[in-house]
Protein backbone atom coordinates (compact mmCIF):
# COMPACT_ATOMS: atom_id res chain seq x y z
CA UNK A 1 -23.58 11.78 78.68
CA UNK A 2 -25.71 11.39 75.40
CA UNK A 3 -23.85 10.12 72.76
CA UNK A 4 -24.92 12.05 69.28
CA UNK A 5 -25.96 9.99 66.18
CA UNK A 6 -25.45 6.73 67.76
CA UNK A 7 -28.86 5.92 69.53
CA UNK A 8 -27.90 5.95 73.03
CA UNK A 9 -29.53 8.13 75.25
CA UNK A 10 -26.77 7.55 77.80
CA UNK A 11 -24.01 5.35 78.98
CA UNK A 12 -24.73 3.36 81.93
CA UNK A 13 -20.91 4.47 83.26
CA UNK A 14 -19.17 7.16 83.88
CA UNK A 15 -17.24 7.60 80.57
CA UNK A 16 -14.00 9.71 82.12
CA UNK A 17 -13.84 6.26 84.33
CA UNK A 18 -12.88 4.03 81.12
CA UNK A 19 -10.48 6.73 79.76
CA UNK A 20 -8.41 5.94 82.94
CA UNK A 21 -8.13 2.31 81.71
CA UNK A 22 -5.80 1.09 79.59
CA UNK A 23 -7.21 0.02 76.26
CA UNK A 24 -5.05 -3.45 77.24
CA UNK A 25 -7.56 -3.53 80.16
CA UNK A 26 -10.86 -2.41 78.50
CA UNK A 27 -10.83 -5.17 75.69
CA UNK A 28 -9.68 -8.04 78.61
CA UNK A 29 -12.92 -7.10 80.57
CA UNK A 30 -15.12 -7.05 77.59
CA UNK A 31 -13.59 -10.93 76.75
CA UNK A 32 -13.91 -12.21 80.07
CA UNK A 33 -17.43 -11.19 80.10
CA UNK A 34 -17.99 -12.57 76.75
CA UNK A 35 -16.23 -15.87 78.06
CA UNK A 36 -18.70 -15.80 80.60
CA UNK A 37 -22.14 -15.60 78.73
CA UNK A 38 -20.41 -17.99 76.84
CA UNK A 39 -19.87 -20.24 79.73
CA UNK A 40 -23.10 -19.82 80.58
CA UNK A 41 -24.73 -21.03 77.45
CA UNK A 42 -22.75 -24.33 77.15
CA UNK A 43 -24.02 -25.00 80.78
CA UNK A 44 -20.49 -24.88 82.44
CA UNK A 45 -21.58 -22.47 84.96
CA UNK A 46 -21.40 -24.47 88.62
CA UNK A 47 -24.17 -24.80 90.88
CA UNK A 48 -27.10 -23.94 88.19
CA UNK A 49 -28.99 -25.92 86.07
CA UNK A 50 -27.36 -26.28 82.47
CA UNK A 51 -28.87 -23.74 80.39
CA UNK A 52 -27.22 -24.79 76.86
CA UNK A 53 -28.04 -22.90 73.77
CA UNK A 54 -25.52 -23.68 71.29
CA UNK A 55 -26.29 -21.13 68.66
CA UNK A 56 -25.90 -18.38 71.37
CA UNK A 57 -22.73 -20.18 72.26
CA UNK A 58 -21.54 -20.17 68.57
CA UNK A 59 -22.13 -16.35 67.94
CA UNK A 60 -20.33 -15.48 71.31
CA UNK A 61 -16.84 -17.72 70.63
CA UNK A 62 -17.16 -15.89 67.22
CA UNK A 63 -17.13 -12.61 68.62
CA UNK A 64 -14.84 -13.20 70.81
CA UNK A 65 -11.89 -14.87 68.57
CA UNK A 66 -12.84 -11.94 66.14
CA UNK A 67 -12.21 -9.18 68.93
CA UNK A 68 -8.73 -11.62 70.30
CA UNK A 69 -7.78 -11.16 66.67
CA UNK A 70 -7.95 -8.04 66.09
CA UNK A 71 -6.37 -7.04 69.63
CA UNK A 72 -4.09 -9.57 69.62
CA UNK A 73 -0.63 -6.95 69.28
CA UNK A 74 -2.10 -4.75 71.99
CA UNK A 75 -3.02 -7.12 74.88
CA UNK A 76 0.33 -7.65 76.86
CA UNK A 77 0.49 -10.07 79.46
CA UNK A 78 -3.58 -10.71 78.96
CA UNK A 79 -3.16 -12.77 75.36
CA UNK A 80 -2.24 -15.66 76.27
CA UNK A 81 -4.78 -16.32 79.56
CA UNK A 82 -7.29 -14.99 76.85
CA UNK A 83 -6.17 -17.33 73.99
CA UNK A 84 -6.75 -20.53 76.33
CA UNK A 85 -10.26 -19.01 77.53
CA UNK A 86 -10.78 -19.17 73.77
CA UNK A 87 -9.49 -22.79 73.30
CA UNK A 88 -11.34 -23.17 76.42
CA UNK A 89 -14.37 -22.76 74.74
CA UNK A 90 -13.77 -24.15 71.69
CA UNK A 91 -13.16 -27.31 73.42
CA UNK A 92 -16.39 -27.31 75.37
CA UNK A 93 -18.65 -26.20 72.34
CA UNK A 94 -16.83 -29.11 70.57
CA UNK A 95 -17.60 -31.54 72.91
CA UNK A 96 -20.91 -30.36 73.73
CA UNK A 97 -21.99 -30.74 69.52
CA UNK A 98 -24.12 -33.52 68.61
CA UNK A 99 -22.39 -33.36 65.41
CA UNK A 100 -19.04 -31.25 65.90
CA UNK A 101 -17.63 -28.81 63.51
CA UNK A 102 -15.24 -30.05 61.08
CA UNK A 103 -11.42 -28.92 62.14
CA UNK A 104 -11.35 -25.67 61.43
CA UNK A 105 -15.25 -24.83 60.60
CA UNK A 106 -16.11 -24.67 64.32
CA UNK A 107 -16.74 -21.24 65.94
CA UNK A 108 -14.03 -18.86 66.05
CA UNK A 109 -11.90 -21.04 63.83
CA UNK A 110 -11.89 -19.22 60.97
CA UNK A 111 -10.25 -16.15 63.04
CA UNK A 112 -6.31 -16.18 63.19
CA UNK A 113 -5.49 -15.76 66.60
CA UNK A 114 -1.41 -16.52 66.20
């Protein structure tokens, strides 16, 4: 289905397949597979060779405390797993700095997610 104005030629999905799914639903997928690449980029993933990029890392545990902010009223019983994924992170990227963030300067920080 082309999607006009937007520059996409066409989704990859059927689009009547994600109006079936709860919004609630939707943005939990799209954090767990930003948790994921993010994962991925402190070198946390098992059984591969540590890949870390911490500037990739940064960007995603920005985007997603941004996105767990702005959901935060609509998520149900998926906030709080998704809040420790966050802290999760934040812990890891923390640890994994050379020279760690002051409190509250690291990635995501600056996002309320209360």
């Amino acid at each position: 289905m082309p999607l006009p104005a937007h520059g996409f030629d066409r989704l990859d999905f059927p689009v009547r397949e994600l109006a079936t799914i709860p919004a609630a639903d939707v943005i939990s997928r799209a954090a767990a597979l930003i948790m994921a690449a993010t994962a991925e980029k402190l070198g946390l993933t098992p059984n591969e060779e540590p890949d870390i990029d911490l500037d990739e890392a940064r960007r995603l545990i920005d985007s997603l405390a941004g996105l767990l902010a702005a959901s935060q009223d609509h998520l149900g019983e998926h906030r709080e797993p998704l809040r420790e994924g966050l802290r999760t992170v934040q812990t890891a990227f923390r640890e994994a700095s050379a020279f760690p963030d002051a409190p509250g300067e690291g990635p995501g920080e600056r996002f309320t997610v209360g």
